[in-house]
N, C-alpha and C. Protein backbone atom coordinates (compact mmCIF):
# COMPACT_ATOMS: atom_id res chain seq x y z
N UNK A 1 -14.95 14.68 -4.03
CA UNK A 1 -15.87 14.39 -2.95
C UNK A 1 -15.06 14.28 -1.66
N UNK A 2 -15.07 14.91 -0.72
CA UNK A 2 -14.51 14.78 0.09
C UNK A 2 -14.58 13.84 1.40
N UNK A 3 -14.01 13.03 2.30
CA UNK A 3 -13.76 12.15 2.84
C UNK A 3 -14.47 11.81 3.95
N UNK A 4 -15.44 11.93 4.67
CA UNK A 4 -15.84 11.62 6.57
C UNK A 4 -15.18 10.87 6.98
N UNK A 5 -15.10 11.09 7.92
CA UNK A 5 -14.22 9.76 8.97
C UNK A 5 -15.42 9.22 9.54
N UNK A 6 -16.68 9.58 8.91
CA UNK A 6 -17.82 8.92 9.56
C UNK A 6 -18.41 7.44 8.63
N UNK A 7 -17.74 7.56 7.21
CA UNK A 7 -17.79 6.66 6.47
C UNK A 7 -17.23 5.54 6.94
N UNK A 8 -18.24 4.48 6.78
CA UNK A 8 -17.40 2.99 7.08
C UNK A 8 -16.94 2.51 6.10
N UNK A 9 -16.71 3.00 5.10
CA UNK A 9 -15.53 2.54 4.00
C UNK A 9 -14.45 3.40 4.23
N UNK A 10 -14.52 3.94 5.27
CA UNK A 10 -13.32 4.80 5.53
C UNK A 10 -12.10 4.25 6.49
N UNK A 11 -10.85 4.04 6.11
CA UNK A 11 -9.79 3.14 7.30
C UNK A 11 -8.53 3.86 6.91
N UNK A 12 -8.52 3.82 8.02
CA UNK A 12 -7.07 4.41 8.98
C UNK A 12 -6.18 3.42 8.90
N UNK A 13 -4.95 2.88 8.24
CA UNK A 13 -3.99 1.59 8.87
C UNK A 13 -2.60 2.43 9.02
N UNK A 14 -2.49 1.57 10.27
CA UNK A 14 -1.20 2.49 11.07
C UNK A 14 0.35 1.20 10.88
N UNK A 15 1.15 1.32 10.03
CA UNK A 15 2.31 0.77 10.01
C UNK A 15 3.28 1.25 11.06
N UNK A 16 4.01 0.02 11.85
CA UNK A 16 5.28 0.65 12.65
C UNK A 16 6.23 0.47 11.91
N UNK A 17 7.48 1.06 12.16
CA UNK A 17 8.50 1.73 11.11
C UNK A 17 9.36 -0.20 11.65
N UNK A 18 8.95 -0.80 12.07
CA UNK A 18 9.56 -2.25 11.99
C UNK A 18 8.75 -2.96 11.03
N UNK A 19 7.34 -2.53 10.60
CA UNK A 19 6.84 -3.07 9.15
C UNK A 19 7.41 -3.45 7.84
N UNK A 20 9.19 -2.09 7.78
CA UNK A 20 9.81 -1.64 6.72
C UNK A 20 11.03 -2.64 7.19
N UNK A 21 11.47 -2.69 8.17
CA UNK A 21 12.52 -3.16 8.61
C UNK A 21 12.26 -4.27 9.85
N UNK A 22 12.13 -5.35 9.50
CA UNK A 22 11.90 -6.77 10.28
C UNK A 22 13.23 -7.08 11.61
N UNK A 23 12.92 -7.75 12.45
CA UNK A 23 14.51 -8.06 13.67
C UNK A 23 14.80 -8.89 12.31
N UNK A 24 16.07 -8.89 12.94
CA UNK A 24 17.52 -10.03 12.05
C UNK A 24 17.75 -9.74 11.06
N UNK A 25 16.79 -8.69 10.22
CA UNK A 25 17.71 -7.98 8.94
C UNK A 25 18.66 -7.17 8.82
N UNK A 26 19.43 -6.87 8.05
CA UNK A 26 20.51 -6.03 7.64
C UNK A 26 19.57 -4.31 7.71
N UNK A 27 18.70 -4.47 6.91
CA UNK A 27 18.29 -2.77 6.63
C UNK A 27 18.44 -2.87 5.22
N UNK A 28 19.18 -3.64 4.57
CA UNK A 28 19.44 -3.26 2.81
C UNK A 28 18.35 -2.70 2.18
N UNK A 29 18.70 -1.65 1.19
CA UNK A 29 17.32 -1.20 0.22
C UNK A 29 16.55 -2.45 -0.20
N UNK A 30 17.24 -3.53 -0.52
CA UNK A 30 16.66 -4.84 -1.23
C UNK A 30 15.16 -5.30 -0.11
N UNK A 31 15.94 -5.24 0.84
CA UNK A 31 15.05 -5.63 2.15
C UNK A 31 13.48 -4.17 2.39
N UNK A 32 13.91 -3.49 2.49
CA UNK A 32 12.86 -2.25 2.50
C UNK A 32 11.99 -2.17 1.54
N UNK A 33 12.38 -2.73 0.47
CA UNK A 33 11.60 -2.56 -1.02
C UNK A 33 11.05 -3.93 -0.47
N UNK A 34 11.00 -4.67 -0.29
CA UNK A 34 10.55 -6.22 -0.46
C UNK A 34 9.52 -5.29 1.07
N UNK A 35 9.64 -5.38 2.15
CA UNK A 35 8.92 -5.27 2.92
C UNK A 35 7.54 -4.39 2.14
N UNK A 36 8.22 -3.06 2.31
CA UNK A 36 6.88 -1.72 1.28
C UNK A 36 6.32 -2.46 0.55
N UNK A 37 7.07 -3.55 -0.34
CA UNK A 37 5.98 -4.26 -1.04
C UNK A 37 4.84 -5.01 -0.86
N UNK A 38 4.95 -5.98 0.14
CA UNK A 38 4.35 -6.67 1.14
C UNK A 38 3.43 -6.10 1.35
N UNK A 39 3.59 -4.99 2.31
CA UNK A 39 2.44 -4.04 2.99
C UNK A 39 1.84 -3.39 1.89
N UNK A 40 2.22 -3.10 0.72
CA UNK A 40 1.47 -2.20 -0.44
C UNK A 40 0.49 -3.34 -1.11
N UNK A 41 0.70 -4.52 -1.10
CA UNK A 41 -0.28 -5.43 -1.62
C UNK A 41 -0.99 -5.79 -1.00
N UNK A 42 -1.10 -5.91 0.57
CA UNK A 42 -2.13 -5.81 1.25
C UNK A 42 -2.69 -4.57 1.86
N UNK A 43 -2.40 -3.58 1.48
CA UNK A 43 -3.31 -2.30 1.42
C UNK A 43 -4.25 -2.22 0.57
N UNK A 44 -3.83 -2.68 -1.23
CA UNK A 44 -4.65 -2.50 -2.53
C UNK A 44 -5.42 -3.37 -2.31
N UNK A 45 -4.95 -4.75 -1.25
CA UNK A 45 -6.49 -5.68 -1.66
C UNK A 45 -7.44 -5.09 -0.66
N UNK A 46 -6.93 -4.40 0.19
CA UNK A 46 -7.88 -3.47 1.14
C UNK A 46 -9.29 -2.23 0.03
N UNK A 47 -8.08 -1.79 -0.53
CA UNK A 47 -8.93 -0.64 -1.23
C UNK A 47 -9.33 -1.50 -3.13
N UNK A 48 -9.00 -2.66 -2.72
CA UNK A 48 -9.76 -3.22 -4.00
C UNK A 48 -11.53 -3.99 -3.48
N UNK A 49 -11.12 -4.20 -2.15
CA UNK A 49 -12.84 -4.10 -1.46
C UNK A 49 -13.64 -3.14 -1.06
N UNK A 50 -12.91 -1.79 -2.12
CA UNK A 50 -13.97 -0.68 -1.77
C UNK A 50 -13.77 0.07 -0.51
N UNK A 51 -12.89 0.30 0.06
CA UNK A 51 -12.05 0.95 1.57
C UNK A 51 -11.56 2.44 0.42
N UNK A 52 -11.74 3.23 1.31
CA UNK A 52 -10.65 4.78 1.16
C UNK A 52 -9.78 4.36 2.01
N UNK A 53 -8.70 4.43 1.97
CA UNK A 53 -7.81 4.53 2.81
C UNK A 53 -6.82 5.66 3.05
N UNK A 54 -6.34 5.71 4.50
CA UNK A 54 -5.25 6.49 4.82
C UNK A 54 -4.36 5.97 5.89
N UNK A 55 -2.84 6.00 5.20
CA UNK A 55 -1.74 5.13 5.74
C UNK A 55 -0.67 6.21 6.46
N UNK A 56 -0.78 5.68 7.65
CA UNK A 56 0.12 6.25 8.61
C UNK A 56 1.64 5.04 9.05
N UNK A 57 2.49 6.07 9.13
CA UNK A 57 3.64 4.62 9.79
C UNK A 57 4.70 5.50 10.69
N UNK A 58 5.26 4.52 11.44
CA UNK A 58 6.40 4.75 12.51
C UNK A 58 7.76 4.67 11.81
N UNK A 59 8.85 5.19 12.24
CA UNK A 59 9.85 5.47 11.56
C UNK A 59 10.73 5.39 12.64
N UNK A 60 10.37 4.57 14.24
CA UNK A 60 11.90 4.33 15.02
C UNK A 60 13.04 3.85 14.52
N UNK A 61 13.02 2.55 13.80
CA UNK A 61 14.09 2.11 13.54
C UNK A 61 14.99 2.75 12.08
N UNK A 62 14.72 3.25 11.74
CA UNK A 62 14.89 3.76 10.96
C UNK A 62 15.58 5.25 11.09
N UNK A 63 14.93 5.93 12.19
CA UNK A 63 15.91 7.52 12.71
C UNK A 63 16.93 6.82 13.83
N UNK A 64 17.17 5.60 13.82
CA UNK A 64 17.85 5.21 14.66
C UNK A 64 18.88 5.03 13.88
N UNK A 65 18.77 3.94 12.63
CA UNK A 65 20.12 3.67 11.74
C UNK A 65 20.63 4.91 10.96
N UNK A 66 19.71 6.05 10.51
CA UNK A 66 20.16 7.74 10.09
C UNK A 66 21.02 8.29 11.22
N UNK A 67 20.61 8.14 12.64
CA UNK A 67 21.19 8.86 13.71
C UNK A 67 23.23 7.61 13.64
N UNK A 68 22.82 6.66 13.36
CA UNK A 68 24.47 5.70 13.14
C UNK A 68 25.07 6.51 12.54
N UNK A 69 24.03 6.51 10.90
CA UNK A 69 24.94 6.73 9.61
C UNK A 69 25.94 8.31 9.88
N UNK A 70 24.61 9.22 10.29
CA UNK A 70 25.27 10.44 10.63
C UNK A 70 26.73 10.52 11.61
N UNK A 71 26.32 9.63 12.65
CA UNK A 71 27.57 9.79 13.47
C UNK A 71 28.76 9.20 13.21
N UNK A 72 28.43 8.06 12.23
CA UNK A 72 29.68 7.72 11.66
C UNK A 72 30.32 8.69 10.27
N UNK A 73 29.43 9.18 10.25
CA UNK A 73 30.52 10.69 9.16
C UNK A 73 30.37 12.14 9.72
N UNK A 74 30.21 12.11 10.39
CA UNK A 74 30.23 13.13 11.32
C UNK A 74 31.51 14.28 10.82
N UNK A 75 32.32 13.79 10.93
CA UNK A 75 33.74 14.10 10.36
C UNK A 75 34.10 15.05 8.98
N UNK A 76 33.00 14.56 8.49
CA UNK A 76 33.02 14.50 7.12
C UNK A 76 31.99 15.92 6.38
N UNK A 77 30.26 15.91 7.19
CA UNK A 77 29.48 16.59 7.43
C UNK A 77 28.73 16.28 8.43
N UNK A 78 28.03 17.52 8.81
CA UNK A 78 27.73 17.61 10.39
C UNK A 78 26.22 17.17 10.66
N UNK A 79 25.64 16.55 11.53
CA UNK A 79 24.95 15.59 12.13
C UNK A 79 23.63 16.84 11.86
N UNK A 80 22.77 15.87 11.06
CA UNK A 80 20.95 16.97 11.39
C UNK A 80 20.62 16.76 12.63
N UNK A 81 19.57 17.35 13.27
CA UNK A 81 18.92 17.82 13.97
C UNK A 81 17.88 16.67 14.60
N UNK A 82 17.22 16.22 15.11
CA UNK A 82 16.03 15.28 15.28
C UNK A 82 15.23 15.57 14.15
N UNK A 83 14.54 16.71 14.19
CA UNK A 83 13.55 17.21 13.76
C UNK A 83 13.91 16.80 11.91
N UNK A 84 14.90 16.92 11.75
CA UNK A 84 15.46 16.66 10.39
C UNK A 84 14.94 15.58 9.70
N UNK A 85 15.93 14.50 10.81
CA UNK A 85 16.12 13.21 10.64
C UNK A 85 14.90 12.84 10.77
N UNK A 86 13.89 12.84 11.47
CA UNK A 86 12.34 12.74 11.41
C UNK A 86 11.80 13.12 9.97
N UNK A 87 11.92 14.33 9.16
CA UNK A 87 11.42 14.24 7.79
C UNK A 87 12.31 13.73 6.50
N UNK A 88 13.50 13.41 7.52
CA UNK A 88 13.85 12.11 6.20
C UNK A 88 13.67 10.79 6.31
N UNK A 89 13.13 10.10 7.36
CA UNK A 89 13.20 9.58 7.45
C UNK A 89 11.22 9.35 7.23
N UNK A 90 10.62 10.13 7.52
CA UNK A 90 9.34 9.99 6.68
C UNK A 90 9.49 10.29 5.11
N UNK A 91 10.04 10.87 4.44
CA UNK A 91 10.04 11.23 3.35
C UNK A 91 10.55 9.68 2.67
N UNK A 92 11.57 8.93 2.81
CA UNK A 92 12.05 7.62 3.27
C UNK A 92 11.08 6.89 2.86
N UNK A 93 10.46 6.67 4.11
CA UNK A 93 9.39 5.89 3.86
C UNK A 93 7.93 5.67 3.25
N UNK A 94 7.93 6.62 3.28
CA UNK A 94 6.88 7.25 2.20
C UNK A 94 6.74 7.11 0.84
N UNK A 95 7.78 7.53 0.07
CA UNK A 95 8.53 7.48 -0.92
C UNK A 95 8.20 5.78 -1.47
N UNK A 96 9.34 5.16 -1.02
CA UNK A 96 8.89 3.66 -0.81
C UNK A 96 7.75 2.86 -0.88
N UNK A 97 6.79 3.50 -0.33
CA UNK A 97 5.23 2.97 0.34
C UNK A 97 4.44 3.60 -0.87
N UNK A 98 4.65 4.37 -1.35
CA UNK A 98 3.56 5.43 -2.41
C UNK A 98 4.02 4.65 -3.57
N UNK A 99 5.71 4.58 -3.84
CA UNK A 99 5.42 3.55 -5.16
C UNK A 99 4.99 2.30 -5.51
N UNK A 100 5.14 1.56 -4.19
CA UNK A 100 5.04 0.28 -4.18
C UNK A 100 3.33 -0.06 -4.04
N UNK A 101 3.08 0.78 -3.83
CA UNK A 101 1.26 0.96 -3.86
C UNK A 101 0.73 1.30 -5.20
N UNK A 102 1.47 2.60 -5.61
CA UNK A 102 1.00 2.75 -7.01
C UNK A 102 1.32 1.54 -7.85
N UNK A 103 2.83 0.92 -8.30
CA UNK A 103 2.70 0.25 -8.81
C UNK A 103 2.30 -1.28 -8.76
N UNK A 104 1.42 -1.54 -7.27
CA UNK A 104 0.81 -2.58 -7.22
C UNK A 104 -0.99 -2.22 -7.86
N UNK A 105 -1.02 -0.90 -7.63
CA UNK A 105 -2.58 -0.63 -8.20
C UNK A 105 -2.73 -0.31 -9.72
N UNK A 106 -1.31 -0.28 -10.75
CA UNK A 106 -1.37 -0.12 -11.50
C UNK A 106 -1.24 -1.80 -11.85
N UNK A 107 -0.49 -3.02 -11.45
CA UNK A 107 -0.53 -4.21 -11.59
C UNK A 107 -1.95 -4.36 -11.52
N UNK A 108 -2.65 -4.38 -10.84
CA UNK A 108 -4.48 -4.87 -10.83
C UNK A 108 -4.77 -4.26 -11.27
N UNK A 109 -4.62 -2.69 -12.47
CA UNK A 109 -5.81 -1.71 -13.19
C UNK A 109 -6.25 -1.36 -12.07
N UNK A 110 -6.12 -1.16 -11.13
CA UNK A 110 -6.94 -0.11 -10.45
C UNK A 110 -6.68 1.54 -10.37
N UNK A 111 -5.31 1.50 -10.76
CA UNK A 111 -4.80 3.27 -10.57
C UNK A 111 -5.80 3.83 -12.25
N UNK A 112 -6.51 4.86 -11.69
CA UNK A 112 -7.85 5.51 -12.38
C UNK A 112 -8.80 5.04 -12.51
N UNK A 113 -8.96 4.23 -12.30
CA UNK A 113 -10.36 3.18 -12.67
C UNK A 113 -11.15 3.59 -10.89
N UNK A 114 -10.19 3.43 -9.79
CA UNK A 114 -10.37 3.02 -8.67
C UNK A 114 -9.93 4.17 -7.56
N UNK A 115 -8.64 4.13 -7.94
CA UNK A 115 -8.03 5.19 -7.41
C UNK A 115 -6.95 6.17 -8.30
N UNK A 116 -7.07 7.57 -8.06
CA UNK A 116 -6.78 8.81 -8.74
C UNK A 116 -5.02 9.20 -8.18
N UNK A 117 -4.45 8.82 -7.66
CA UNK A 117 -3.40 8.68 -7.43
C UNK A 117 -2.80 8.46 -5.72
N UNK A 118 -1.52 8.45 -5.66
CA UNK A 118 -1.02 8.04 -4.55
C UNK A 118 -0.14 9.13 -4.22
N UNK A 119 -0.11 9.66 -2.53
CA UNK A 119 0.59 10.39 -2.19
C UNK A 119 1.30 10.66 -0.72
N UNK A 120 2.54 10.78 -0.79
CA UNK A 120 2.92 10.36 0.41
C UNK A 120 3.39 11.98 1.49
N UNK A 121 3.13 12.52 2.53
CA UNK A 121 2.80 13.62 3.32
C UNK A 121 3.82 13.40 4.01
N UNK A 122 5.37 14.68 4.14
CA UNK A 122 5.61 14.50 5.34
C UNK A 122 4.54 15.47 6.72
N UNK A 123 5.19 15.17 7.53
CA UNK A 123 4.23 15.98 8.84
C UNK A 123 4.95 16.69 9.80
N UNK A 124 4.39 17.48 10.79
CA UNK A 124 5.02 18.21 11.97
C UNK A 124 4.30 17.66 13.18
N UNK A 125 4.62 17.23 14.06
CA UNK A 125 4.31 17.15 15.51
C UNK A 125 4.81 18.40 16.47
N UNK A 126 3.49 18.91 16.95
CA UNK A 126 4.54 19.85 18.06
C UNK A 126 4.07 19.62 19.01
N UNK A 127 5.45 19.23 20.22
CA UNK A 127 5.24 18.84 21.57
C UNK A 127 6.02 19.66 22.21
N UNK A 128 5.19 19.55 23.42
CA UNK A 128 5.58 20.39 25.12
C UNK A 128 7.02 19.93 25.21
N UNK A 129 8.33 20.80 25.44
CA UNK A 129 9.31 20.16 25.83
C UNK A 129 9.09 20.23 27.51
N UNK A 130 8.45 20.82 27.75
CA UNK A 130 8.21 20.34 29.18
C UNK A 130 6.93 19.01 29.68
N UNK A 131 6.67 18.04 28.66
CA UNK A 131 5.81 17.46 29.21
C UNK A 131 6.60 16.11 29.65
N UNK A 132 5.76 16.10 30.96
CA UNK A 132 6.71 14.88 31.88
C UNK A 132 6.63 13.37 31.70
N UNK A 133 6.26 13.64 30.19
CA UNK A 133 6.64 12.02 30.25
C UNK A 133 8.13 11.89 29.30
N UNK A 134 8.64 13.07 29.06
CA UNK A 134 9.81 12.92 28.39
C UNK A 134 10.80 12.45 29.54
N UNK A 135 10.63 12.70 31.22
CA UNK A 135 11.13 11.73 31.84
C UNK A 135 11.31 10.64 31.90
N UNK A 136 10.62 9.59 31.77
CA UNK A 136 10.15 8.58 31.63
C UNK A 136 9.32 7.63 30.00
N UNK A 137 10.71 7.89 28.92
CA UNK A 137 10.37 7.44 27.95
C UNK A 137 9.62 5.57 27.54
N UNK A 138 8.81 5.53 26.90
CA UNK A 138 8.20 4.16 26.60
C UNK A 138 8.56 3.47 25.26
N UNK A 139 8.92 4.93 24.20
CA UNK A 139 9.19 4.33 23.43
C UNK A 139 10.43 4.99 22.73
N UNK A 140 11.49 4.22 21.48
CA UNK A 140 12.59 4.20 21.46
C UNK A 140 13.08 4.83 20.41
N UNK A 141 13.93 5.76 19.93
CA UNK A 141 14.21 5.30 18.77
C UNK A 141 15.35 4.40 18.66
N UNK A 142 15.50 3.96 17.05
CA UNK A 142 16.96 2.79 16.52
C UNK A 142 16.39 1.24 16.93
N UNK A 143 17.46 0.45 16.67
CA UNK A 143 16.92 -0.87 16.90
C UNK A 143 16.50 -1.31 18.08
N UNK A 144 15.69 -1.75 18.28
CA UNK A 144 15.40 -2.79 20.03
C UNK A 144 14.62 -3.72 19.69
């Protein structure tokens, strides 16, 4: 059956990529898994009240500590691209977010009963390199 966005059981929740990674943490996997988790249990009690959902998230801080890691081995192998580091760093998080969902919807019986599985999308954005607000950036990538 396919989806309307005209349905009011239908929701959009938009995570920022500081959802995954809190100020004053390290970044450790320990820490990222504990966060995804967090947010994956309050998504399922979302779609355990009968919500479709679809989960979007930000990934600044995160192409910020990839853009470190890279430059500190630089040496070693050579630095991706933006565009790169953008689908690993969704793939990343995604990854993360899809299991920690599945296996919170398989903790409540809901994976088949409720919902038919979980899946995480990377994406493409294509922007104007001439549009003028790349003068005048608002938002960041890496920590701030």
């Amino acid at each position: 059956m396919p989806i309307s966005t005209r349905d009011p059981r239908f929701l959009l929740i938009a995570l920022g990529g500081n959802a995954f990674q809190t100020k004053g943490v390290k970044g450790t996997p320990e820490e990222y898994w504990q966060n995804a988790k967090r947010a994956a249990e309050a998504i399922v009690n979302i779609v355990k009240e009968g919500y479709k959902v679809v989960i979007t998230h930000g990934n600044g801080p995160q192409i910020g500590a990839l853009i470190e890691w890279m430059e500190a081995g630089k040496e070693r192998a050579p630095p991706m691209t933006m565009d790169i580091a953008g689908a690993m760093t969704q793939g990343w998080l995604g990854y993360l977010l899809a299991q920690c969902i599945r296996n919170e919807l398989v903790r409540q019986n809901l994976l088949n009963s409720r919902v038919k599985g979980v899946v995480a999308i990377v994406n493409q954005v294509l922007v104007d390199k001439n549009d003028p607000a790349f003068a005048n950036p608002t938002k960041y990538i890496g920590r701030y």
